[in-house]
Protein backbone atom coordinates (compact mmCIF):
# COMPACT_ATOMS: atom_id res chain seq x y z
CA UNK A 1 9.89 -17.26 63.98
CA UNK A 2 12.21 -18.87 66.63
CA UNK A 3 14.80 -21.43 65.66
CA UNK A 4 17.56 -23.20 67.72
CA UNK A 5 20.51 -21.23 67.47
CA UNK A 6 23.42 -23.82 68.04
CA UNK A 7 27.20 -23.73 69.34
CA UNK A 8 29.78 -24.20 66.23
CA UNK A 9 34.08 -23.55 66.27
CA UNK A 10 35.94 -21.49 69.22
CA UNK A 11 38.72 -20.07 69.41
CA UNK A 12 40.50 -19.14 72.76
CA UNK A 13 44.45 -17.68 73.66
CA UNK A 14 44.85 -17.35 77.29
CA UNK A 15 47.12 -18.00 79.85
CA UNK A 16 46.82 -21.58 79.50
CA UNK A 17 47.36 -21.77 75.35
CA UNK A 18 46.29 -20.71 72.42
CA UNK A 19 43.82 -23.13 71.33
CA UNK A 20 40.60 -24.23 73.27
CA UNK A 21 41.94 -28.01 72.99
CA UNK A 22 45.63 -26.86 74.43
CA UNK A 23 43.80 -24.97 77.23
CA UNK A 24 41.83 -27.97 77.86
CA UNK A 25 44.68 -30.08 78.18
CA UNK A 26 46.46 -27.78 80.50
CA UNK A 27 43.53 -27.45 82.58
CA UNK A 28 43.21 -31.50 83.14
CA UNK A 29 46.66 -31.31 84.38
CA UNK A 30 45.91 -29.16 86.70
CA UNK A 31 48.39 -26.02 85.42
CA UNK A 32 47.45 -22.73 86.92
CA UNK A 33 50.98 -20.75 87.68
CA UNK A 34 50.24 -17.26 86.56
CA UNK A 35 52.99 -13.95 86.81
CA UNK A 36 53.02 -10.92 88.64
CA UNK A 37 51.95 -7.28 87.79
CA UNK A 38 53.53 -4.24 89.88
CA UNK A 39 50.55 -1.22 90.91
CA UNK A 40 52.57 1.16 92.73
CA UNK A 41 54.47 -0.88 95.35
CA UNK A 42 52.54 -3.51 95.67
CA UNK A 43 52.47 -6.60 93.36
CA UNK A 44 49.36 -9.09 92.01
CA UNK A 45 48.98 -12.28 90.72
CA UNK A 46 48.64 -12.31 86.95
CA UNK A 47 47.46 -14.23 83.71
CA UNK A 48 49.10 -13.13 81.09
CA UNK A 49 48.70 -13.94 77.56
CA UNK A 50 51.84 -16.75 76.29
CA UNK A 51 53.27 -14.12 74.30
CA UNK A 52 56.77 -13.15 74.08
CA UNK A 53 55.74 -9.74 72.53
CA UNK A 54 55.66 -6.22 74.56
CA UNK A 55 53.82 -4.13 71.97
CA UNK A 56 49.82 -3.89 72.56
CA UNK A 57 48.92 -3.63 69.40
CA UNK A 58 50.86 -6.37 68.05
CA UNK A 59 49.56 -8.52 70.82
CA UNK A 60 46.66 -8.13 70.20
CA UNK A 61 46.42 -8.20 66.49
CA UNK A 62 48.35 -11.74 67.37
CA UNK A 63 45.96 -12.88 69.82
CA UNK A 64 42.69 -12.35 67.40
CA UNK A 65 44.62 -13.59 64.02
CA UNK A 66 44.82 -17.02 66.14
CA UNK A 67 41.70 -16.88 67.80
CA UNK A 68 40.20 -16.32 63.67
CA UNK A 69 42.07 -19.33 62.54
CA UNK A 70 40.53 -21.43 64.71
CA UNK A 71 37.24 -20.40 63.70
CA UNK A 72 37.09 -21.88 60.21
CA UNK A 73 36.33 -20.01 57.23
CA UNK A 74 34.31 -16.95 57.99
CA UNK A 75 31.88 -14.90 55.30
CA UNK A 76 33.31 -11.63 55.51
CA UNK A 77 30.09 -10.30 56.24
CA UNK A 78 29.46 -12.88 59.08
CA UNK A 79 28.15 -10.64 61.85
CA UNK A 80 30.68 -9.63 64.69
CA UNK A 81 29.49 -9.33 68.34
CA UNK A 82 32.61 -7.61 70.46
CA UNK A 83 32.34 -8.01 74.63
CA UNK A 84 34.70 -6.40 77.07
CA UNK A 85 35.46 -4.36 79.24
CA UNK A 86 38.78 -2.44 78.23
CA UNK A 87 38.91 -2.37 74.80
CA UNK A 88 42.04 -0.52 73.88
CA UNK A 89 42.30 1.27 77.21
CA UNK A 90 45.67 -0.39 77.44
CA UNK A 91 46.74 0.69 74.23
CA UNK A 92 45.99 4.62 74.95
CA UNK A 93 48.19 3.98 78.17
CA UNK A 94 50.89 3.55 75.67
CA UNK A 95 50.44 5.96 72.83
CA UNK A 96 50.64 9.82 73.39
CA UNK A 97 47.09 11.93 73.02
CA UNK A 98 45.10 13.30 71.96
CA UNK A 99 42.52 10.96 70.65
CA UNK A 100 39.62 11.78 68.51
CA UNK A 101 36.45 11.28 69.99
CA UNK A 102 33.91 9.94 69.87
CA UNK A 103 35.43 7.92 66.79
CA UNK A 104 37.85 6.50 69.16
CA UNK A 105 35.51 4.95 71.11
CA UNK A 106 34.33 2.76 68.44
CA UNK A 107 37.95 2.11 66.92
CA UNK A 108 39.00 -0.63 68.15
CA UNK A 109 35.75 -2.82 67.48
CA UNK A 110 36.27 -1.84 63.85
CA UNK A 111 40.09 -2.92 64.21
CA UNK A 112 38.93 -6.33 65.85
CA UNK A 113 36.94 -7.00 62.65
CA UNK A 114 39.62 -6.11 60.42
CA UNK A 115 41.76 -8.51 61.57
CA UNK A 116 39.36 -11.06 61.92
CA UNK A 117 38.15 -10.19 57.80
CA UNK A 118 35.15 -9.40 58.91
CA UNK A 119 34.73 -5.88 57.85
CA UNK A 120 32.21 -6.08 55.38
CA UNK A 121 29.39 -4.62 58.37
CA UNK A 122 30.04 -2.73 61.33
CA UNK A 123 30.62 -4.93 64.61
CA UNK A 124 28.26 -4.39 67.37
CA UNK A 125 30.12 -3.38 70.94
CA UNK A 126 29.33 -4.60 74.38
CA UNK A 127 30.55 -3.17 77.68
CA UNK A 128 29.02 -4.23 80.65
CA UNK A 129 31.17 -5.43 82.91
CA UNK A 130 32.09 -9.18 83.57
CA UNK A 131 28.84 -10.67 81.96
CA UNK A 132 29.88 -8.77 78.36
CA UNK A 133 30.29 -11.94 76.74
CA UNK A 134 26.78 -13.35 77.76
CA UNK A 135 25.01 -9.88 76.76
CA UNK A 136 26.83 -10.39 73.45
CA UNK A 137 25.84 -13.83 72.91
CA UNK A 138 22.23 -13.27 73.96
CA UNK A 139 22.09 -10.53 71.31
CA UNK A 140 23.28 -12.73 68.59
CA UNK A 141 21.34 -15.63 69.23
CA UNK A 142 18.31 -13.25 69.14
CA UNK A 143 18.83 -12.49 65.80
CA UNK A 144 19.60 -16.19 64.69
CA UNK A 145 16.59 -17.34 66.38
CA UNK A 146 14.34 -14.54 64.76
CA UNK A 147 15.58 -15.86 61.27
CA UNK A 148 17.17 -12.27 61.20
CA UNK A 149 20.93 -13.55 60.39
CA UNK A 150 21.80 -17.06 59.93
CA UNK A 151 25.59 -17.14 61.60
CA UNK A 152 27.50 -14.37 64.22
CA UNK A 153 30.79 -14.58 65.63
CA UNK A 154 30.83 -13.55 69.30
CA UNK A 155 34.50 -12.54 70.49
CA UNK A 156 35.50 -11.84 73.75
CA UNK A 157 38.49 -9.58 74.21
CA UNK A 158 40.33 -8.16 77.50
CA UNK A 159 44.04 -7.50 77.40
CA UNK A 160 46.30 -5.53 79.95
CA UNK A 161 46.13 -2.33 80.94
CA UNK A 162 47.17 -0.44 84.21
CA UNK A 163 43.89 1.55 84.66
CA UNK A 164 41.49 -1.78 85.41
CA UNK A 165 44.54 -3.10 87.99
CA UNK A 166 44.51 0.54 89.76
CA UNK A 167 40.41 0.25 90.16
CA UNK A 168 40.46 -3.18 91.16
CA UNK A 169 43.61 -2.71 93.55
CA UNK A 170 42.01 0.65 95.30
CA UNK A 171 38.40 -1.28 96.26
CA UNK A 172 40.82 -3.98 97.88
CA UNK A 173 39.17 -6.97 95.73
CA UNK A 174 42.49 -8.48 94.31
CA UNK A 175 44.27 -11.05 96.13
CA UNK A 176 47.79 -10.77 96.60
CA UNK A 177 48.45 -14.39 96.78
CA UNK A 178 46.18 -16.44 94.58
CA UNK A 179 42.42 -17.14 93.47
CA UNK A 180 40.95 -19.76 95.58
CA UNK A 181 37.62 -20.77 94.61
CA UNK A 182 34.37 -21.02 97.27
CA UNK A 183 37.92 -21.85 99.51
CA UNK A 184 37.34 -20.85 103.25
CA UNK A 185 40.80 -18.61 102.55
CA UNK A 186 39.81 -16.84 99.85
CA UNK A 187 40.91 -13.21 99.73
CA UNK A 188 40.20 -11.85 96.27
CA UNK A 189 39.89 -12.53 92.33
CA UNK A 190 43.23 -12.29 90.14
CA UNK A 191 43.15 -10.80 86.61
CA UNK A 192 44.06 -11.87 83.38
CA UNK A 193 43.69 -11.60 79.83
CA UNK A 194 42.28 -13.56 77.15
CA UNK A 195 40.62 -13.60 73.76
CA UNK A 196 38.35 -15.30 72.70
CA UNK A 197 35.53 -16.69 69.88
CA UNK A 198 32.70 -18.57 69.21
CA UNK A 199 30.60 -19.62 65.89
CA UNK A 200 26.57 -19.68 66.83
CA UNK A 201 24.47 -20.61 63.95
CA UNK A 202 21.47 -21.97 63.03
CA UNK A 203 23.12 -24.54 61.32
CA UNK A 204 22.91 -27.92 63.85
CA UNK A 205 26.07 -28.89 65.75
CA UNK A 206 26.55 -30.98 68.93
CA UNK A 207 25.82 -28.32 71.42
CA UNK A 208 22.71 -26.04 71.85
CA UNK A 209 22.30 -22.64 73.03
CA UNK A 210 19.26 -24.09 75.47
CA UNK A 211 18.96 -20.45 77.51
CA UNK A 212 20.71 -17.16 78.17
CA UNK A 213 19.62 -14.77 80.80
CA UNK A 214 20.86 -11.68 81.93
CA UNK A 215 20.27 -9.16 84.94
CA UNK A 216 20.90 -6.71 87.69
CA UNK A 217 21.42 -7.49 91.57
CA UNK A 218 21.29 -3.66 92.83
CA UNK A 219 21.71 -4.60 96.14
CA UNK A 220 25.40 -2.67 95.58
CA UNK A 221 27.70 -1.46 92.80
CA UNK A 222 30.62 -3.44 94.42
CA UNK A 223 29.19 -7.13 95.11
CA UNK A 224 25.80 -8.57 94.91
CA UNK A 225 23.06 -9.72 97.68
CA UNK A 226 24.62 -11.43 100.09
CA UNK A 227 21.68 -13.82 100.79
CA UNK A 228 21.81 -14.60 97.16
CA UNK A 229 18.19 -14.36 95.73
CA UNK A 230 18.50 -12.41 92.73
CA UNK A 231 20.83 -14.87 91.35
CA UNK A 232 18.93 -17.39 92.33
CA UNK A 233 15.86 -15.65 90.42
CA UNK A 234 18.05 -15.45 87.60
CA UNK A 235 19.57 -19.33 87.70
CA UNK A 236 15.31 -20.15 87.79
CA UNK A 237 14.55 -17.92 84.74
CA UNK A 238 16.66 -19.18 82.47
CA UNK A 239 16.36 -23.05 83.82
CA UNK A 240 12.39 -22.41 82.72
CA UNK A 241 13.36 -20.54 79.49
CA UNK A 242 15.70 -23.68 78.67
CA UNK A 243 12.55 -26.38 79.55
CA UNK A 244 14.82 -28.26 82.41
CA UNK A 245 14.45 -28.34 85.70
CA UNK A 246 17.47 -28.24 88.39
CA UNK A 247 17.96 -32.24 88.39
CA UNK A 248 18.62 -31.74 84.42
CA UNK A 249 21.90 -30.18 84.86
CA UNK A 250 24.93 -31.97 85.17
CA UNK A 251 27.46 -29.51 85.64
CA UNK A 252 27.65 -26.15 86.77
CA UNK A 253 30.37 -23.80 85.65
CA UNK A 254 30.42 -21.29 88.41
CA UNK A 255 31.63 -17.44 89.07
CA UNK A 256 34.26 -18.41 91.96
CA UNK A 257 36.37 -15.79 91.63
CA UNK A 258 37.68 -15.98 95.08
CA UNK A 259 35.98 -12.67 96.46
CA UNK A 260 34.71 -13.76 99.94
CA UNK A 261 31.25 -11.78 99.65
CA UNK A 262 30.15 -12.89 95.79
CA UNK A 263 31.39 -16.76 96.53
CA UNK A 264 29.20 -16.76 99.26
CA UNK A 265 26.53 -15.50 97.12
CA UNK A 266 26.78 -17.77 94.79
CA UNK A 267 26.57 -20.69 96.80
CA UNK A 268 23.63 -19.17 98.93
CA UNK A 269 21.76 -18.86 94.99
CA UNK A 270 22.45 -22.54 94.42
CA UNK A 271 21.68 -24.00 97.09
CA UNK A 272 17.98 -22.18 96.41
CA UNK A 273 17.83 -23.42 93.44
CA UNK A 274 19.72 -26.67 93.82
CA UNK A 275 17.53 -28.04 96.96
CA UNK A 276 18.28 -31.93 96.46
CA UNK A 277 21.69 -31.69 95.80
CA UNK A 278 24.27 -29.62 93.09
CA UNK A 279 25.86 -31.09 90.18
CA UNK A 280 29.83 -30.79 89.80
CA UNK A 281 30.74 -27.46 90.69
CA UNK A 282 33.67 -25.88 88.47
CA UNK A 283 35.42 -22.70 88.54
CA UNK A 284 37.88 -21.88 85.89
CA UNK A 285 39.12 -18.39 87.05
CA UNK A 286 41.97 -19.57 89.10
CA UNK A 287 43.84 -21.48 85.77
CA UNK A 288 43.93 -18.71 83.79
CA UNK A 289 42.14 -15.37 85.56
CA UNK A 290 39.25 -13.77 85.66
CA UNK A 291 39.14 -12.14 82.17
CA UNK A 292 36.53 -9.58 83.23
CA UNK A 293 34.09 -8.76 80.01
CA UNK A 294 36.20 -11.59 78.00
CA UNK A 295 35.45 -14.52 80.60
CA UNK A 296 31.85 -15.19 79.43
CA UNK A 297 33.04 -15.95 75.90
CA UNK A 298 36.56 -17.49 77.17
CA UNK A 299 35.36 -19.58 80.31
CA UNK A 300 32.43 -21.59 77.28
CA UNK A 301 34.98 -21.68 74.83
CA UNK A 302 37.36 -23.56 77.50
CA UNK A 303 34.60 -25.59 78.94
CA UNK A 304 32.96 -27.00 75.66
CA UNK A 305 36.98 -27.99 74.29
CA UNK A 306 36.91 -30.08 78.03
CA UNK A 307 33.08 -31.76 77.76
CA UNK A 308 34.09 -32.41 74.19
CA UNK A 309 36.88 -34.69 75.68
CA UNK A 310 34.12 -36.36 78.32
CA UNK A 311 36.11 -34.25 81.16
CA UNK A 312 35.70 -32.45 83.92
CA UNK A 313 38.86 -30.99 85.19
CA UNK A 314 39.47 -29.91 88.64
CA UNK A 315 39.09 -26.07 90.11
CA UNK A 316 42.36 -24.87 90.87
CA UNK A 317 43.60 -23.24 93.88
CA UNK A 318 40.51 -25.01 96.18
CA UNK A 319 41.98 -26.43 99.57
CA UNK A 320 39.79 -26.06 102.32
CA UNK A 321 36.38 -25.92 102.72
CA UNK A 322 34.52 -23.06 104.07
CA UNK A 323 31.37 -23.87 106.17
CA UNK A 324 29.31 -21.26 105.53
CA UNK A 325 29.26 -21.86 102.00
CA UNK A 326 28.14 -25.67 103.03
CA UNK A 327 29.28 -26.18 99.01
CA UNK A 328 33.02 -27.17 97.08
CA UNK A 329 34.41 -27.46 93.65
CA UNK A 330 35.54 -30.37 92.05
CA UNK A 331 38.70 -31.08 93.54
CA UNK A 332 39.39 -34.04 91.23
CA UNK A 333 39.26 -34.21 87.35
CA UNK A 334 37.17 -37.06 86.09
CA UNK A 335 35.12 -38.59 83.10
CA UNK A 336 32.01 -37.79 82.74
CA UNK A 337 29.24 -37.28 79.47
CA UNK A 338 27.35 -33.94 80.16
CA UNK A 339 24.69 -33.45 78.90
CA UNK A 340 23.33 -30.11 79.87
CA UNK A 341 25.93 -27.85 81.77
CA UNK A 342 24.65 -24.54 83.22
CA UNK A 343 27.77 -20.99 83.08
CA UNK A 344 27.02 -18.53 86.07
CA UNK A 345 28.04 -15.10 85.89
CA UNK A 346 28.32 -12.26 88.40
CA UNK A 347 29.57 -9.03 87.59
CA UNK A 348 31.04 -5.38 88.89
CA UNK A 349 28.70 -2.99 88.88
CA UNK A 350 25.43 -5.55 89.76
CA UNK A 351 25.34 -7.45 86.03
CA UNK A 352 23.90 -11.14 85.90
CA UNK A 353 24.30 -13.66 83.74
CA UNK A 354 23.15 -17.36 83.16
CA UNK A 355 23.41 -19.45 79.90
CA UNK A 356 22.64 -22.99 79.55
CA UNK A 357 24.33 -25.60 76.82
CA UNK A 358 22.80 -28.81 75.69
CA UNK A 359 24.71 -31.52 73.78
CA UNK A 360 22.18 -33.18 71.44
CA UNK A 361 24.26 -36.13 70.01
């Protein structure tokens, strides 16, 4: 049995807002200012949560309660589908040891639930790197379409904590200016939190789950193929699991996190997939950060509340162009109905991840 698993609510608190259709507004006006995080001596860019609050906990408990709201009325035994990368690791780097483990491990998923009232079954847990979100999603709509489970809520959850700056900060891949997407200055990603949600159901909505694919690129543990042809095996995969062919999509929400060798993979993937020509190219990471195992689940949640609106905002932080790429960003917001937009993800650590939306009214 395989049914259409379809797109319902979201709920999203990020830099930007605390609503998808706040963080859509912000992004069509073009806000991406973001705050600054101190590692040692040396200071980052950051996107931070709008939160007045210092306590972890009660940041986050805030953060989820919101994100729940805007879900709609929830069956407490709707199945819960966590991605990130952190989980509490910020939240040890505040309380004293010792923990208990391996019950700690699991904690905070069962926390996440709680607050959410959605405690009635335990919450599955995913932790692969930046394309969490997708691997989450792709496991709930596997269920839905196997007439296992007829709703799941997929959240997306990656708040602060000093250990993920240090690793980032020692490999040299943050920027200490700003993100600029596929930009021929580019110099590293920036960080930032975010939570997010999303409703998928077999219950019809406007948008479709047409295709999610995940993978590895092994070519390193730090930054994938340079010439880009496993992602461009991947982008092909899922185009054929989602019946279209490259001409079909009208919008492509990209990786462009700013890191000089994975932009230029990227583009090199596209433009082997994308031989005639690439739809608008988008990159959300430099409005509100690059929310590691949060950003599959935050950057859809963001980019349905804009296509609901017939939008297409601008990538941030884009200024020149950089030749060997021989691709740009939108560097204009503008109107437009899209029909079937296409989410790249590249992650630490050699993770891939593709997922295609369809709007069927």
């Amino acid at each position: 049995m395989r049914r259409p698993v379809y797109l319902g609510a979201s709920g999203l608190v990020c830099a930007r807002g605390h609503t998808p259709a706040v963080v859509s507004t912000a992004l069509r006006a073009g806000e991406c200012s973001s705050s600054w995080r101190l590692h040692g001596n040396r200071r980052f860019p950051w996107f931070a949560l709008p939160l007045d609050e210092t306590d972890w906990l009660e940041r986050a408990a805030w953060a989820v309660r919101q994100v729940g709201e805007s879900l709609g009325p929830l069956a407490s035994a709707t199945p819960l589908f966590v991605a990130s990368s952190s989980f509490q690791v910020g939240l040890c780097e505040t309380r004293p040891p010792p923990y208990e483990l391996p019950v700690a491990n699991a904690s905070f998923s069962r926390q996440l639930a709680t607050w959410l009232r959605l405690d009635e079954i335990p919450p599955y847990s995913f932790s692969n790197a930046c394309i969490s979100g997708f691997s989450a999603i792709d496991a709930a709509r596997s269920l839905i379409a196997a007439g296992q489970i007829d709703e799941a809520v997929v959240l997306g959850c990656e708040l602060a904590n000093a250990s993920t700056l240090a690793g980032f900060a020692a490999l040299e891949l943050l920027s200490p200016t700003a993100c600029r997407p596929f930009d021929r200055d580019r110099d590293g990603l920036v960080l930032g939190e975010a939570v997010a949600a999303i409703r998928l159901s077999a219950t019809p909505t406007p948008w479709r789950l047409a295709a999610v694919r995940t993978g590895i690129d092994a070519w390193s543990i730090t930054g994938p193929d340079p010439d880009g042809s496993p992602i461009a095996e991947l982008l092909g995969e899922c185009l054929h699991e989602a019946g279209l062919q490259a001409s079909d999509i009208d919008l492509i929400k990209l990786q462009a996190a700013g890191s000089p060798g994975t932009d230029l993979a990227e583009a090199n993937a596209l433009r082997q997939i994308f031989t005639t020509g690439t739809p608008p190219l988008l990159s959300l990471k430099s409005a509100f950060g690059h929310t590691l195992g949060a950003s599959g689940v935050a950057e859809l949640a963001a980019l349905l509340a804009c296509l609901d609106d017939r939008q297409i905002p601008a990538t941030a932080g884009f200024v020149t162009p950089d030749p060997q790429l021989a691709l740009q960003p939108t560097t204009a917001g503008r109107q437009q109905t899209v029909r079937h937009a296409l989410l790249n993800l590249i992650g630490f650590g050699g993770g891939l991840g593709c997922l295609i939306v369809a709007h069927e009214r």
